[in-house]
Protein backbone atom coordinates (compact mmCIF):
# COMPACT_ATOMS: atom_id res chain seq x y z
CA UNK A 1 194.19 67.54 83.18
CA UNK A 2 191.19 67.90 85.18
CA UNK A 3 189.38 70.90 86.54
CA UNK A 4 188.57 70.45 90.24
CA UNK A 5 185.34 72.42 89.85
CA UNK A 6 184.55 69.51 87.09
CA UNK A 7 184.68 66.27 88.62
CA UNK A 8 183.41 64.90 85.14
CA UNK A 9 185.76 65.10 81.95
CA UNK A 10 183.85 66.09 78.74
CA UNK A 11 186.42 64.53 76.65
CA UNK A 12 185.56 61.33 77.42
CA UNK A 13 181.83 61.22 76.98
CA UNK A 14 180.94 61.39 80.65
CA UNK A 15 177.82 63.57 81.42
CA UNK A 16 177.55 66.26 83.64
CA UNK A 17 175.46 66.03 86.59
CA UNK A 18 171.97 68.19 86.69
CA UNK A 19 171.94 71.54 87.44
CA UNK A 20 168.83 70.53 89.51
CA UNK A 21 167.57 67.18 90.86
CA UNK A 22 164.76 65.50 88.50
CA UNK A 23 161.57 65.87 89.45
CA UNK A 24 159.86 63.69 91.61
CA UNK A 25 158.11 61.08 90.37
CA UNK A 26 155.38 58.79 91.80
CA UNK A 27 156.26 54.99 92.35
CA UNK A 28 155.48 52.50 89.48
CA UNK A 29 155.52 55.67 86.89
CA UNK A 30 156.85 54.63 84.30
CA UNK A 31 160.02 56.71 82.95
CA UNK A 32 161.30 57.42 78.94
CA UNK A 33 164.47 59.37 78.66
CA UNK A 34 163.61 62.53 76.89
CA UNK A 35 167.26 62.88 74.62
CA UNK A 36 170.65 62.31 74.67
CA UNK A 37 172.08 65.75 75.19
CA UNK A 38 173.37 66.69 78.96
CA UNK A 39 171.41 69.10 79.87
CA UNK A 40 167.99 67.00 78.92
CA UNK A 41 166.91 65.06 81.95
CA UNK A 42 164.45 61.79 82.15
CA UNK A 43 161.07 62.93 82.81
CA UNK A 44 158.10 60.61 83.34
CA UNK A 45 155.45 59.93 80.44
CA UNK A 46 151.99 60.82 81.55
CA UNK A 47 148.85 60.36 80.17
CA UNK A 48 148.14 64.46 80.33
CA UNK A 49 146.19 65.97 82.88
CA UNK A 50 142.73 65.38 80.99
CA UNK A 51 140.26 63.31 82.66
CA UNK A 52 140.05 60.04 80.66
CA UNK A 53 136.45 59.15 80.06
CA UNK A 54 135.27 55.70 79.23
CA UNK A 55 133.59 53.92 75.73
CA UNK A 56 132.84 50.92 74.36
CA UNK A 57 133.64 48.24 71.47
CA UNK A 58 129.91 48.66 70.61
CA UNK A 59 129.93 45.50 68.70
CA UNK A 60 131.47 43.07 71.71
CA UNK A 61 129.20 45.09 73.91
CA UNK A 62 125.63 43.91 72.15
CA UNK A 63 127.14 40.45 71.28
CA UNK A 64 127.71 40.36 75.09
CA UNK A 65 124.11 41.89 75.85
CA UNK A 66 122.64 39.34 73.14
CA UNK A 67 124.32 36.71 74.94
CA UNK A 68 122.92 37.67 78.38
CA UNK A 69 119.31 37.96 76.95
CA UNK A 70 120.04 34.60 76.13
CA UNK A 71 121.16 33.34 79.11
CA UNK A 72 118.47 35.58 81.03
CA UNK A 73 115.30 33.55 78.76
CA UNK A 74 116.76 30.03 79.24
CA UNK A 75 116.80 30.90 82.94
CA UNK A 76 113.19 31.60 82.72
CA UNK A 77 113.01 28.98 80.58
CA UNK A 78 114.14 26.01 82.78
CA UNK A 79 112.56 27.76 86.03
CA UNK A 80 109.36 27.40 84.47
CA UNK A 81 110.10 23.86 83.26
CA UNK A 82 111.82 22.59 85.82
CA UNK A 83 109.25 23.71 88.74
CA UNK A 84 106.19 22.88 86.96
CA UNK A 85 106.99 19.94 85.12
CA UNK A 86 109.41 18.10 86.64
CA UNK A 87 108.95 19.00 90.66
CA UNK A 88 105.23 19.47 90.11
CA UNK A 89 105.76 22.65 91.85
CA UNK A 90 103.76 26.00 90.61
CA UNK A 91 105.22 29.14 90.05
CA UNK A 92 103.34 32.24 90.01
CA UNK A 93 102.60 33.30 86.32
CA UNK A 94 104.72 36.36 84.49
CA UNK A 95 102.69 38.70 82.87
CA UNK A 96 101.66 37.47 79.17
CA UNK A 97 103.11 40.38 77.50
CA UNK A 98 102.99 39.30 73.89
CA UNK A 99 99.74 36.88 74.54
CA UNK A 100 101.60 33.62 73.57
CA UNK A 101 99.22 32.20 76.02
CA UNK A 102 101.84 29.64 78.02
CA UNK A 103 103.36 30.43 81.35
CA UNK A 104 107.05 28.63 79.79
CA UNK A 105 106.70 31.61 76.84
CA UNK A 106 106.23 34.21 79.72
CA UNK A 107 109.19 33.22 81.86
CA UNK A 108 111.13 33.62 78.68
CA UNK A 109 110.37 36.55 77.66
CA UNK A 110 110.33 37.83 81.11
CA UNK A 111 113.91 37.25 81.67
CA UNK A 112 115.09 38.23 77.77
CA UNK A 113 113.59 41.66 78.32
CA UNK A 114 114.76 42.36 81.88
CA UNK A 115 118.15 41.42 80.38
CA UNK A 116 117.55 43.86 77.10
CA UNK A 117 116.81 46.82 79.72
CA UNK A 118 119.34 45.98 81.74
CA UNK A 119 121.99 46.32 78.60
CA UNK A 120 120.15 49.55 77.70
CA UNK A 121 120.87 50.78 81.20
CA UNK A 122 124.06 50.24 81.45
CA UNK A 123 125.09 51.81 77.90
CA UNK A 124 123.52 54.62 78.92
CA UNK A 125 125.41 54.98 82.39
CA UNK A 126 128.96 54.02 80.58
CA UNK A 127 128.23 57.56 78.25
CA UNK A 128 127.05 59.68 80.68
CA UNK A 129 128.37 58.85 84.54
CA UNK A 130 131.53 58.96 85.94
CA UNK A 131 131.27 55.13 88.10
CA UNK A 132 128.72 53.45 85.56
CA UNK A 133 129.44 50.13 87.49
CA UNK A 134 128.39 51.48 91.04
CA UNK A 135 125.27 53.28 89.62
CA UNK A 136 124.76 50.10 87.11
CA UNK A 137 124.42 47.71 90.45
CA UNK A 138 122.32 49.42 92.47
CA UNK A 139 119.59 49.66 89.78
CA UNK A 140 120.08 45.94 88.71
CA UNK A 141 119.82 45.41 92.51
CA UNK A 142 116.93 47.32 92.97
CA UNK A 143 114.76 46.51 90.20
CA UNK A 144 115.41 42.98 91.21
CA UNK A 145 114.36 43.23 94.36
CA UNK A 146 111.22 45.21 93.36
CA UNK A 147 110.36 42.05 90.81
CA UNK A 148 111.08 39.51 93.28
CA UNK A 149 108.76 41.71 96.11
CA UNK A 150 105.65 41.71 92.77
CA UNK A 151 104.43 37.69 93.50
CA UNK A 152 103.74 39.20 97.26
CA UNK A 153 101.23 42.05 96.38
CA UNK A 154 97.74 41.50 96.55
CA UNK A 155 96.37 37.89 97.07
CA UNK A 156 98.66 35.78 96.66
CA UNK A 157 99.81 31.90 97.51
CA UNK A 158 102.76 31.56 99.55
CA UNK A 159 104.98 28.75 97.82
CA UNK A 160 104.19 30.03 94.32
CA UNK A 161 105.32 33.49 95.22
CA UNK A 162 108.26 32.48 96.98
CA UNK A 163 109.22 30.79 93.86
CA UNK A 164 108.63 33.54 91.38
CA UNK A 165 110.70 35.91 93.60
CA UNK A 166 113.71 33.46 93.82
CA UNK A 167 113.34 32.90 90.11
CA UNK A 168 113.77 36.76 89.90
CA UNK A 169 116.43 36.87 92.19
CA UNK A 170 118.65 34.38 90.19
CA UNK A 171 118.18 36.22 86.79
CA UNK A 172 119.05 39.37 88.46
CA UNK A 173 122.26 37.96 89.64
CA UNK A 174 123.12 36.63 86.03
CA UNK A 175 121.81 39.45 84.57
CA UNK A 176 124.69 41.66 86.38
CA UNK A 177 127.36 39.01 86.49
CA UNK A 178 127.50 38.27 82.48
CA UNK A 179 126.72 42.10 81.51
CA UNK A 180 129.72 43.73 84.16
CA UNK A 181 131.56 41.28 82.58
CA UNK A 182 130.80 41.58 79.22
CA UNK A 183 131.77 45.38 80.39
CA UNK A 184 135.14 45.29 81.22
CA UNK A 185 135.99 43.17 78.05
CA UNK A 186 134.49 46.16 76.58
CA UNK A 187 135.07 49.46 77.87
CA UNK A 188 137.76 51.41 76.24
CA UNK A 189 139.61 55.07 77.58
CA UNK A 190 138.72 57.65 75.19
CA UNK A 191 140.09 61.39 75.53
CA UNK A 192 137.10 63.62 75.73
């Protein structure tokens, strides 16, 4: 017979109710049930209260950044080519950093090296700030438009400038497209 006070009968496998509701739990949490026993309620798993911070698969990382230095010299490469050669057009001359002595050689090393410091950058700002993406576009986006603004100083020729500064503008772009994509194939949760 049953007890009135026990609307549940324990000979039969049926579980008591809670003593208190279960706790509340945000939407989309996901839920494990903690054990079998009745007095053992289902509490939600959680990741701990420790602030995740983020890291990389160095390898994909620099296979990535390799791949945008890449990307970043051919750029260069078929600005240079395509302007001058092609449209008969002139560009405004990188700097001759490694004195290979052609204008085509500067482009592309231009754009390799603005793509190295660029992956340097952002490695740096995925191990040491909390938003490395936000901080890792605005200095992409600034140091762009500081290159782009160089063909302008001093004496200068219009249409060769202009060209030099869109040139800039489009290896920027790439430059942060292929590496913030490179970085979330990348970036990894790591407990501190």
């Amino acid at each position: 017979m049953s007890d009135p006070n026990r609307p549940y009968d324990a000979d039969y496998g049926e579980r008591p109710p809670p003593a208190y509701p279960p706790p509340a739990q945000a939407p989309g949490t996901p839920t494990q049930p903690v054990g079998e026993t009745p007095d053992e309620t289902v509490q939600p798993v959680t990741s701990g209260t420790q602030d995740p911070r983020l890291g990389l698969e160095v390898g994909r990382y620099w296979a990535g950044a390799l791949a945008t230095m890449l990307v970043a010299a051919l750029i260069g490469l078929a600005a240079e080519f395509i302007l001058e050669e092609v449209l008969n057009l002139e560009i405004q001359a990188q700097a001759d950093l490694f004195a290979t002595g052609s204008d085509l050689m500067a482009w592309v090393v231009a754009g390799a090296l603005f793509a190295l410091v660029a992956s340097i950058v952002l490695y740096l700002l995925v191990m040491s700030t909390p938003r490395p993406r936000s901080f890792f576009g605005w200095v992409v986006g600034l140091a762009t438009v500081i290159l782009a603004a160089v063909p302008f100083a001093g004496d200068f020729e219009l249409v060769p400038a202009i060209l030099a500064a869109v040139v800039w503008i489009v290896i920027g772009s790439a430059v942060y497209s292929l590496l913030t994509g490179t970085l979330s194939r990348t970036v990894v949760r790591r407990s501190p």
